[in-house]
Every structure is written in structure tokens, then in C-alpha cells.
N, C-alpha and C. Protein backbone atom coordinates (compact mmCIF):
# COMPACT_ATOMS: atom_id res chain seq x y z
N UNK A 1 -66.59 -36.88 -76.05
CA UNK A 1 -67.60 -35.98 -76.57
C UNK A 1 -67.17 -34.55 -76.27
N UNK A 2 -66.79 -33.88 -77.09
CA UNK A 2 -66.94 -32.25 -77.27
C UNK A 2 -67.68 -31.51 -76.59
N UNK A 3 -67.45 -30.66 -75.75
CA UNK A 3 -68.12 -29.55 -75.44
C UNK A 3 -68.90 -28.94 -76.68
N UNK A 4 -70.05 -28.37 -76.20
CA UNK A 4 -70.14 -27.51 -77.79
C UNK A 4 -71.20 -26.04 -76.89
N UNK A 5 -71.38 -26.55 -75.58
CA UNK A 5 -71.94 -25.50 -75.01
C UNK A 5 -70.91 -24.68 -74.54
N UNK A 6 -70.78 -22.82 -74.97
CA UNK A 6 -70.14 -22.17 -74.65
C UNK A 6 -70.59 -21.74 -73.66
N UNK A 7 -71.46 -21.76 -72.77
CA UNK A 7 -72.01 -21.58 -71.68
C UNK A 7 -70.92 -21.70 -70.57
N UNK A 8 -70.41 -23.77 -70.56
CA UNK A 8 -69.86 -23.66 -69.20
C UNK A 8 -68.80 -24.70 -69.62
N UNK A 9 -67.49 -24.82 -68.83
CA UNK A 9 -66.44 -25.21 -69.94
C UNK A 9 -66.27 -27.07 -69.51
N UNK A 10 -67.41 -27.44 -68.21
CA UNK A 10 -67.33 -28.92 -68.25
C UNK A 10 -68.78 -29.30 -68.18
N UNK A 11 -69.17 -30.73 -68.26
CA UNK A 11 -70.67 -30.77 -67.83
C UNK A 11 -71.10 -30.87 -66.15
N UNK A 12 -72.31 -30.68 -66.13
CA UNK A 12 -72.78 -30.15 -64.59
C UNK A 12 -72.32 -31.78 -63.59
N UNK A 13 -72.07 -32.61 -63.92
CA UNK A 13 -71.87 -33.60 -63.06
C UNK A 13 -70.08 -33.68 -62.41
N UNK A 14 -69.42 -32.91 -63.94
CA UNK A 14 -68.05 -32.74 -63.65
C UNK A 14 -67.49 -31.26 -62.71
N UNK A 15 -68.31 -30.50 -63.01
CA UNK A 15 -68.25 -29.01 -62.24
C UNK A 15 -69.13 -28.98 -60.50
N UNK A 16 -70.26 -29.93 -60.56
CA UNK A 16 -70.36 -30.07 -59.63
C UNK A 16 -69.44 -30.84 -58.80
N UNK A 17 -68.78 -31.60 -59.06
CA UNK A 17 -67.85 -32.62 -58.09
C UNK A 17 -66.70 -31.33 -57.86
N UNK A 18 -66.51 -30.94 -58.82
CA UNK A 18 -65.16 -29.48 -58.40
C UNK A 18 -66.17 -28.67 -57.05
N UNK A 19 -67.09 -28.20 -57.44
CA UNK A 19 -67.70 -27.12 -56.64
C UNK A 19 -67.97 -27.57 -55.11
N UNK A 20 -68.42 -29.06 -55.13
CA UNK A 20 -67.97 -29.78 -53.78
C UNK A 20 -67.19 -29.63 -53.10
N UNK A 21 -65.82 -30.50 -53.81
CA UNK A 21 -64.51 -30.09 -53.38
C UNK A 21 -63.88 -28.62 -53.02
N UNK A 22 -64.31 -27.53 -53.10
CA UNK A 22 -63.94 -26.42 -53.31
C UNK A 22 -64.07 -26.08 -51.32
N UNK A 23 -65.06 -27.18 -50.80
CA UNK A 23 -65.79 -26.41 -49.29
C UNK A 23 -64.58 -27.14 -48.82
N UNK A 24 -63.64 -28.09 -49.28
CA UNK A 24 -62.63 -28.65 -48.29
C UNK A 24 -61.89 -27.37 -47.67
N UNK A 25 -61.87 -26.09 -48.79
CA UNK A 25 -61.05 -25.04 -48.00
C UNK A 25 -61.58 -24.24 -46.95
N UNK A 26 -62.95 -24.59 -46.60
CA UNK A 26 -64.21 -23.76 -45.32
C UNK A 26 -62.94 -24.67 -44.16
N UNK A 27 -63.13 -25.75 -44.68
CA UNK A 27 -62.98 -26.67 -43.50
C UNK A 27 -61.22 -26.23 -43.11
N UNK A 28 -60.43 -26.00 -44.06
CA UNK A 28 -58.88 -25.54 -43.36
C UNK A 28 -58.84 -24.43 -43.19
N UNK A 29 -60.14 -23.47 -43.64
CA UNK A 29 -59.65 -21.93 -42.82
C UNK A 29 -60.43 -21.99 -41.53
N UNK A 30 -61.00 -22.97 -41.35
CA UNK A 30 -61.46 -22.86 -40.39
C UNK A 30 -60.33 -23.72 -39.06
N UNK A 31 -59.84 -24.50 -39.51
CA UNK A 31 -58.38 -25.21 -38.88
C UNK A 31 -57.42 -24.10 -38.58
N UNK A 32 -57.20 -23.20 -39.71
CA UNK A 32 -56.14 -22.08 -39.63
C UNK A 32 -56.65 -20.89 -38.58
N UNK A 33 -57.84 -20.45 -38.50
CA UNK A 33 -58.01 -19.85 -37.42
C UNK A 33 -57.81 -20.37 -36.24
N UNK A 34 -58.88 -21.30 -35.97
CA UNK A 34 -58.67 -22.44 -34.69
C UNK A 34 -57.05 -22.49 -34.31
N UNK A 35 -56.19 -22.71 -34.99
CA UNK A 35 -54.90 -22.24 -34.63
C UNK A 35 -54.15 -21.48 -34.48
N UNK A 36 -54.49 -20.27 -34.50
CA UNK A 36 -54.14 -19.02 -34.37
C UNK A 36 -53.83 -18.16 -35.84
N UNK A 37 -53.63 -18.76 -36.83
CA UNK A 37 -53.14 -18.20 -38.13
C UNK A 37 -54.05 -17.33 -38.39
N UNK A 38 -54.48 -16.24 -38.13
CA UNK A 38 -55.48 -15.73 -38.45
C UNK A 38 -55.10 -14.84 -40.08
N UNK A 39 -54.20 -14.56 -40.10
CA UNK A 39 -53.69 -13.80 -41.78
C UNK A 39 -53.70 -15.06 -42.83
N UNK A 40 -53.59 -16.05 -42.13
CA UNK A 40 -53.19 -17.38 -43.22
C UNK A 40 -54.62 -17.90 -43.49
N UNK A 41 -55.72 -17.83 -42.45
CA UNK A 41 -57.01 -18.18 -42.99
C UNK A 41 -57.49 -17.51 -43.84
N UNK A 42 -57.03 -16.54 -44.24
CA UNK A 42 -57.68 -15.46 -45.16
C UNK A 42 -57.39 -16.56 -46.43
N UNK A 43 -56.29 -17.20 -46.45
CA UNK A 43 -56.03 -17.76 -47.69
C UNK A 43 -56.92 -18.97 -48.37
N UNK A 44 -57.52 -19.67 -47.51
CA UNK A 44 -58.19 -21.12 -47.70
C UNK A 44 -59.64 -20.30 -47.95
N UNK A 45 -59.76 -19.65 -46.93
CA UNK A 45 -61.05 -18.74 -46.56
C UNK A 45 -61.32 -18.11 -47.86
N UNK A 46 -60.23 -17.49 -48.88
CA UNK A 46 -60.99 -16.75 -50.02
C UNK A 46 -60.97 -17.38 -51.24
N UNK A 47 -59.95 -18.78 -50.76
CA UNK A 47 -60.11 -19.74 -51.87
C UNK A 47 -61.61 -20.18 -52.31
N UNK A 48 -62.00 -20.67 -50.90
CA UNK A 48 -63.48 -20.80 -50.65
C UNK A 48 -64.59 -20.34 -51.60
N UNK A 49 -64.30 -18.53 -51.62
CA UNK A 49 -65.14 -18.03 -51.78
C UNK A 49 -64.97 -17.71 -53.25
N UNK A 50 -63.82 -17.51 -53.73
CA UNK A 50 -63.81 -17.52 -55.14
C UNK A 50 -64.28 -18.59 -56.08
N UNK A 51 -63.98 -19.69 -55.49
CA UNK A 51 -64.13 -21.32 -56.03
C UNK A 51 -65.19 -21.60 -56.36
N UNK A 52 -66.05 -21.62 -54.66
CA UNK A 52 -67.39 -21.69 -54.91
C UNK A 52 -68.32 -20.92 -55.93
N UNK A 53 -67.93 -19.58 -56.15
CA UNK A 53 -68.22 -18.32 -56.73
C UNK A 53 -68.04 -19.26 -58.30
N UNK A 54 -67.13 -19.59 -58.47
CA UNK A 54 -66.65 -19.66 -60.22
C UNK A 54 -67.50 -21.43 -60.37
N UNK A 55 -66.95 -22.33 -59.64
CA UNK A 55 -67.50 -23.84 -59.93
C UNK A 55 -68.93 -23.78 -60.19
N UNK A 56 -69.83 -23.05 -59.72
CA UNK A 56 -71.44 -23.05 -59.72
C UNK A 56 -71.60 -23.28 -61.30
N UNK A 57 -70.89 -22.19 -62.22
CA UNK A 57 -71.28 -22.09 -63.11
C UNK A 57 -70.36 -21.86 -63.97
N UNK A 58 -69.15 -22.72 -64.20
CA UNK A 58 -67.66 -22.61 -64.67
C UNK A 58 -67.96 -21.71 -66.06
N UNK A 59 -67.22 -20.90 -66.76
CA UNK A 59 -67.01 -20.13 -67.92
C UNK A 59 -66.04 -19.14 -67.63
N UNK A 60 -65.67 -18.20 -69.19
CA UNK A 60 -65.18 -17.87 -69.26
C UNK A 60 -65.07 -16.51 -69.11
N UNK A 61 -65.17 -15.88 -67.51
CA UNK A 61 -65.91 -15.13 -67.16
C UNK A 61 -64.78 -14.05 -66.42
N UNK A 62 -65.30 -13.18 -65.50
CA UNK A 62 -64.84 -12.20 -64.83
C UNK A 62 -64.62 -13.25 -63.58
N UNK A 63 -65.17 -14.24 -63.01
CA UNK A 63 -65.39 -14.94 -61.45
C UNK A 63 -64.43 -15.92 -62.30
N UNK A 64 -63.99 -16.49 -63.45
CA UNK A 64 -62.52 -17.43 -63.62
C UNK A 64 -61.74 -16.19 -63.34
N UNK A 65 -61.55 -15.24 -64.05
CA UNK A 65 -60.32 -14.37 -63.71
C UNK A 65 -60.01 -14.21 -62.15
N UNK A 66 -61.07 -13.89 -61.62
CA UNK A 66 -60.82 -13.71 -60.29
C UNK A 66 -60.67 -15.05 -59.07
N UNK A 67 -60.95 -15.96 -59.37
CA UNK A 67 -60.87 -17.50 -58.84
C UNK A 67 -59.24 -17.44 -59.03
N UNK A 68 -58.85 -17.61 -60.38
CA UNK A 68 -57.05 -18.16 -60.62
C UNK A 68 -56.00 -16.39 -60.19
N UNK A 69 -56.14 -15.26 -59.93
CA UNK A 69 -56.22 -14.36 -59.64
C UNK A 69 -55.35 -14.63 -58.03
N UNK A 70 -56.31 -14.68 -57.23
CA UNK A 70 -56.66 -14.91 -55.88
C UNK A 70 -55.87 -16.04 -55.22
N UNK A 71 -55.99 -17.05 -56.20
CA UNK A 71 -55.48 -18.56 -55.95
C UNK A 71 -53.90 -18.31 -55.87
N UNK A 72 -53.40 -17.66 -57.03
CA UNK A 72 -52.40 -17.27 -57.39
C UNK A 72 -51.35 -16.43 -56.48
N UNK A 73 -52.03 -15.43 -55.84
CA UNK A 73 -51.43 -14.57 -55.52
C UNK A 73 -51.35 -14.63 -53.98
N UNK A 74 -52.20 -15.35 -53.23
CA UNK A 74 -52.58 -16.13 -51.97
C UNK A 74 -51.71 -16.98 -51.91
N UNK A 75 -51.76 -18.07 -52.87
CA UNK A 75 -50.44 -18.57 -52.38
C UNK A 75 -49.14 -18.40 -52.71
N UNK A 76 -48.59 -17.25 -53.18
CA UNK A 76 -47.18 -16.52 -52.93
C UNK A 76 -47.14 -15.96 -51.84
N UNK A 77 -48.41 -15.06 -51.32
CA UNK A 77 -48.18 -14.70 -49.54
C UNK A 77 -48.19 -15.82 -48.60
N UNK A 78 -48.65 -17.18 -48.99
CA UNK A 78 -48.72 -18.20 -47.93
C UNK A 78 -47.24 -18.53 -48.17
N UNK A 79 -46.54 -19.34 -49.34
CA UNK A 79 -45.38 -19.29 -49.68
C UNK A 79 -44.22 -18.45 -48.62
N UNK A 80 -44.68 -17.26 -48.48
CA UNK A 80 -43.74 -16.29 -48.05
C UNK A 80 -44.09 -16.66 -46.32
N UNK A 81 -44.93 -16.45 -46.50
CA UNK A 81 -44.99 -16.96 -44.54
C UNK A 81 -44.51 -18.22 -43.71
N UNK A 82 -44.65 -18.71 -45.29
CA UNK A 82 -44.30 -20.03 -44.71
C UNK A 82 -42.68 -20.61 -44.78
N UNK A 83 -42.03 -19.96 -45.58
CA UNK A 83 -40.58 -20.04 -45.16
C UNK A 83 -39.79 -20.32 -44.08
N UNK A 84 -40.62 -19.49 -42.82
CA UNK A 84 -39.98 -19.48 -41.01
C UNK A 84 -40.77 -20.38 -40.92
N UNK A 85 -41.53 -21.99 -41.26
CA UNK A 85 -42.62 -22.31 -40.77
C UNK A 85 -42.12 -23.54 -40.39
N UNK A 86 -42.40 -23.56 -39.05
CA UNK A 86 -41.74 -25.43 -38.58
C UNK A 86 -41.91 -26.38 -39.62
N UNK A 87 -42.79 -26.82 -40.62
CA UNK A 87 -43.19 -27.81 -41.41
C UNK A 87 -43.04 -27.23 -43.20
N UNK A 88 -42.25 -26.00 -42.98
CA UNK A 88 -41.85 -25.11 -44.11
C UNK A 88 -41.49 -26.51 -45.37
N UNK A 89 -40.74 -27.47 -45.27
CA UNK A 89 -39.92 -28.51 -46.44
C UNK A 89 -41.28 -29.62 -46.45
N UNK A 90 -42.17 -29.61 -45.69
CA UNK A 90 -43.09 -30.17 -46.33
C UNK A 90 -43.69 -29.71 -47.33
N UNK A 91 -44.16 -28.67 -46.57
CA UNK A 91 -45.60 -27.72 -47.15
C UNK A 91 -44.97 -27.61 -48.63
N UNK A 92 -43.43 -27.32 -49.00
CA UNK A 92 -43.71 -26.56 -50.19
C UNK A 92 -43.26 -28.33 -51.06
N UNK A 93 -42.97 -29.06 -50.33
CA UNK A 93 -42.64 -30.32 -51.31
C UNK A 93 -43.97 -30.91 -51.39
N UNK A 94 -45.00 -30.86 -51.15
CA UNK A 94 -46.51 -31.29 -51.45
C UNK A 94 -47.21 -30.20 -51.97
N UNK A 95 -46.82 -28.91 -52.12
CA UNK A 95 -47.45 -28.01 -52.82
C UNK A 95 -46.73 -28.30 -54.36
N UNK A 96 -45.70 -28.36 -54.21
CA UNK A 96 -44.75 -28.74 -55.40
C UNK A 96 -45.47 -29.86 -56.53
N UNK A 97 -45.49 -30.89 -55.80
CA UNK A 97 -46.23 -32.04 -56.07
C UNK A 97 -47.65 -31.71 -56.70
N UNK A 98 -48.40 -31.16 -55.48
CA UNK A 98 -50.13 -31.07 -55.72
C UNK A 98 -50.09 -30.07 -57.46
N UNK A 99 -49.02 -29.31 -57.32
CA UNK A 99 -49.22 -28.30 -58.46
C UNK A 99 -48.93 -28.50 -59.94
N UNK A 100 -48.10 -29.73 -59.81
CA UNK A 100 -47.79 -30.88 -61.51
C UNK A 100 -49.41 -31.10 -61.79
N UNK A 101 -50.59 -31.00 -61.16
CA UNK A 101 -51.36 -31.63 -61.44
C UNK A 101 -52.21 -30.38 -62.21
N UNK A 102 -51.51 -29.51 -62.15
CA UNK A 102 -52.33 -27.97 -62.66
C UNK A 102 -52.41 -28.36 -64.28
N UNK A 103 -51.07 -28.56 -65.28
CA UNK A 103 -50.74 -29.04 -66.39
C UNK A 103 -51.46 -30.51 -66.88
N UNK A 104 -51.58 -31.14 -65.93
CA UNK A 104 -52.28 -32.75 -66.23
C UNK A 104 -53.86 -32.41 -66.88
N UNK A 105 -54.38 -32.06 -66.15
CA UNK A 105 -55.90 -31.40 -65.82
C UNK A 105 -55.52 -30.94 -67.38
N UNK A 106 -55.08 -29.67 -67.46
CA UNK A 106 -54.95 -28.52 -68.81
C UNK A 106 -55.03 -30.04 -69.93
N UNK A 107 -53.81 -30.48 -70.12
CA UNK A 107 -53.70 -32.02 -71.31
C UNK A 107 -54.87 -32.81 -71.23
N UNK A 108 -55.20 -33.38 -70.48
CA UNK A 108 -56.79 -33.85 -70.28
C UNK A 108 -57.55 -32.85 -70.95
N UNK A 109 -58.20 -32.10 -70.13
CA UNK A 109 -59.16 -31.16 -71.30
C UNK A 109 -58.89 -30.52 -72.34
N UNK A 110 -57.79 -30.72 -72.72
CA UNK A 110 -57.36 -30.21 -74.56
C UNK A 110 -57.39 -31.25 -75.40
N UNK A 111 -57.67 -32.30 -74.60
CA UNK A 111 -58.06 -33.84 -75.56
C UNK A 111 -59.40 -34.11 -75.07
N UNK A 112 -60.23 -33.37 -74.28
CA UNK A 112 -61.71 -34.05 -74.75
C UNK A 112 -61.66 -34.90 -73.18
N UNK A 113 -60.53 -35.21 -72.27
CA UNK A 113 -60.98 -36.33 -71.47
C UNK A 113 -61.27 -35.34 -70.06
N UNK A 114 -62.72 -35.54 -70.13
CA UNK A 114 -63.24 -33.94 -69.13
C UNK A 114 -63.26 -34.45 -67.85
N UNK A 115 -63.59 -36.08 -67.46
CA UNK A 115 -63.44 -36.24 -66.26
C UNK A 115 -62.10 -36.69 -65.61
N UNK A 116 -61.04 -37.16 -66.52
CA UNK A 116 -59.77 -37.15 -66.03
C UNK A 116 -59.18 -35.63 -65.95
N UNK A 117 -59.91 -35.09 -66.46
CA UNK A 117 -59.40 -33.40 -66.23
C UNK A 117 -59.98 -32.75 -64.85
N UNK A 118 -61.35 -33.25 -64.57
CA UNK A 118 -61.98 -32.96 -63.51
C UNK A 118 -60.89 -33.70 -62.59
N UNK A 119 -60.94 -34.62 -62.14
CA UNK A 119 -59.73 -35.77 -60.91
C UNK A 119 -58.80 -34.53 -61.04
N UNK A 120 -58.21 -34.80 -61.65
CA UNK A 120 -56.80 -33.98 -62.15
C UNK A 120 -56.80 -32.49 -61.28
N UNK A 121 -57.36 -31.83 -61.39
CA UNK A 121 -58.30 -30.21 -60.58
C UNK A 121 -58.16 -30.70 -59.32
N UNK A 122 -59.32 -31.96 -59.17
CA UNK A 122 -59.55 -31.89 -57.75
C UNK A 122 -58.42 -32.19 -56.90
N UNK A 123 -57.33 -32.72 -57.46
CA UNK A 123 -56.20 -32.99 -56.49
C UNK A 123 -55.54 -31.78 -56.51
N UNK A 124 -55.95 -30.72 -56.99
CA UNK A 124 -55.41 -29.40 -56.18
C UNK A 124 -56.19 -28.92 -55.25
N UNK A 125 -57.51 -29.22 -55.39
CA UNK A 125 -58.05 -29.08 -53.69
C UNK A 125 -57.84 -29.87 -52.92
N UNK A 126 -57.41 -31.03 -53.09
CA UNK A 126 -57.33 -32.15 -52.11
C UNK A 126 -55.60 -31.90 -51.43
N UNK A 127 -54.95 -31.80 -52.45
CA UNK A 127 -53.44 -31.96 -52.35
C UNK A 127 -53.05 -30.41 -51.62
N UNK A 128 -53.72 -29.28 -52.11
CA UNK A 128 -53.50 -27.85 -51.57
C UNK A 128 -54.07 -28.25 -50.29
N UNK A 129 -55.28 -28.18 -50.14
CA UNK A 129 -55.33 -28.67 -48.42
C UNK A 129 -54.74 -29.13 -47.59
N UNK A 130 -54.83 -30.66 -48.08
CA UNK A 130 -53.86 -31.17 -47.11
C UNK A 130 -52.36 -30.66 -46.64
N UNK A 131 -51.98 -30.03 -47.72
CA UNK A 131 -50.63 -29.32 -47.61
C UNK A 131 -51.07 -28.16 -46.49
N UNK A 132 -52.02 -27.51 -46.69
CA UNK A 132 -51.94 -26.21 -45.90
C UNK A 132 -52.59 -26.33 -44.50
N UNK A 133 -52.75 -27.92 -44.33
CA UNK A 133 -53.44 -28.63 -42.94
C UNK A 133 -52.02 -28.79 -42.22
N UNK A 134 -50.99 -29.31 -42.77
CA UNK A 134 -49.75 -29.47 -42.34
C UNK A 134 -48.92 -28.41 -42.23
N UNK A 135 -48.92 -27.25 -42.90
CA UNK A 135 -48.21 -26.29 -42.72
C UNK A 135 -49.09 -25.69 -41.44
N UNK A 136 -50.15 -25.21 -41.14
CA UNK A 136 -50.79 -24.70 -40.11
C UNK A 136 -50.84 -25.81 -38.64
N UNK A 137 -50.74 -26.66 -39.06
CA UNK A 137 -50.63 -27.68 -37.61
C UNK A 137 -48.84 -27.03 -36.80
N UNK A 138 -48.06 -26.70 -37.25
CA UNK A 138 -46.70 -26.25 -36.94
C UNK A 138 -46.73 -24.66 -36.47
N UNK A 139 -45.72 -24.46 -36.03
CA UNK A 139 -45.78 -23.12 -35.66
C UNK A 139 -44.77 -21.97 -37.00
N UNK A 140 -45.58 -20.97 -36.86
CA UNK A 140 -45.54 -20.30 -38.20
C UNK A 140 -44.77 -18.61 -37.97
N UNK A 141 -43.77 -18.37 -37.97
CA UNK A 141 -43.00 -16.99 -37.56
C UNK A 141 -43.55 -16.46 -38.33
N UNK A 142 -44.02 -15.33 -37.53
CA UNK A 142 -45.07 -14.59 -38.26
C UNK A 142 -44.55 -13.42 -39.52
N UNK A 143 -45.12 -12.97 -40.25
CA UNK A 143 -44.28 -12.04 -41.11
C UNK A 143 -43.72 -10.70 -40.81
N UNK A 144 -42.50 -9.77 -40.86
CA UNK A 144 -42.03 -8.77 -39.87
C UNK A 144 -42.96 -7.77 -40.60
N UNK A 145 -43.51 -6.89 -39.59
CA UNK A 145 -44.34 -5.66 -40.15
C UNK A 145 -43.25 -4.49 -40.56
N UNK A 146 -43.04 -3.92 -41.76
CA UNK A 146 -42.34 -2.97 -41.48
C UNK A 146 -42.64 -1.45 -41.11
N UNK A 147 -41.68 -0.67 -40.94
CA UNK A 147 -42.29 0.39 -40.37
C UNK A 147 -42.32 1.84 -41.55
């Protein structure tokens, strides 16, 4: 069945299960502090807040721009920190992984199949987490300040 409401781009049972999933990142910035990462919680931490911000009421809005924005650019600074990072060949081979699922999701909802598109999403909160649970459990050389 077709969308036909331009309102919101899945139905409320499929956007709510995203908007759920979205608090798994409360729970790893809150891991990433607890461990000292305090620059790296910023990352889960504003995932959080963008996510939650955009899932309430998914469209095609100023809060999507700024959700994929944020997402985006957060994790090229996590990326970069995480290079010196004891668990560095995990983190980016399960980010690697979790992120094929960005394109799956997209093919799903360009054919109409909204809750295999929903799954599809959520294993980037599920799969980004867990990845950034394992990169923060290790010890993380911090980034050089320059002068």
C-alpha cells in the first residue's frame, strides 16, 4: 500500500518502532561518558537528539536535513578518533557492515515494502551502537589538539 499522506514518509506504527530505537543511542552516550570518552559521547548523545527530534514525526523537513546532517558528519569525527583506537578494525568492519543496510532500507521503500524498510533503518541503530559500544569499551588515543 502506497503512502499517499505527504505528511509523514512511513505509517505511525513503522516510525514509531524507529523513534524507539533511536533511545538505544541515550544508552551508549551514556556508556561513552561512563568511560571517559567524553568528546565521543557527544556523538551517540546528538544522534539521540536529532533522531528522536525527526522519528516523532518523519517528513520532509528541516529536522530530516538536520538528523542525516549530524549523523553524517559525527561519524567522520568518530571515524577519525577512532583510527588510534584499540578496537579501531572492529569498529570500522561493523560500521562497514551496519552501513550496506543504509541502501537496503532506500530499495525497500522505493518499492512500497515500508516495514522491511523500517528493519532495514533499524539495524543502523542497532548495528551503529553496538559498533560504537565496542569501539568505546577499548582505549581511544585521543585526538592531537593543534596549536
Amino acid at each position: 500500500m502506497k503512502l499517499v499522506d505527504n505528511q509523514c514518509i512511513l505509517y505511525p506504527p513503522q516510525y514509531n518502532y524507529l523513534w524507539r530505537c533511536s533511545f538505544l543511542s541515550l544508552i551508549t552516550a551514556t556508556y561513552a561518558f561512563y568511560r571517559g570518552h567524553y568528546n565521543l559521547a557527544l556523538v551517540p548523545g546528538g544522534v539521540f537528539l536529532t533522531s528522536i527530534n525527526y522519528w516523532r514525526k518523519p517528513d520532509y523537513s528541516w529536522r530530516r536535513t538536520m538528523d542525516i546532517v549530524y549523523v553524517k558528519s559525527s561519524l567522520m569525527y568518530q571515524i577519525y578518533c577512532a583510527l588510534n583506537a584499540e578496537y579501531c578494525r572492529i569498529y570500522i568492519m561493523l560500521m562497514l557492515i551496519t552501513m550496506c543496510f543504509y541502501p537496503v532500507g532506500i530499495y525497500f521503500y522505493k518499492h512500497e515494502k515500508y516495514w522491511h524498510s523500517t528493519y532495514a533503518h533499524s539495524v543502523l541503530h542497532i548495528g551503529g551502537n553496538i559498533a560504537n559500544v565496542i569501539l568505546y569499551s577499548g582505549y581511544i588515543v585521543p585526538p592531537k589538539e593543534e596549536l
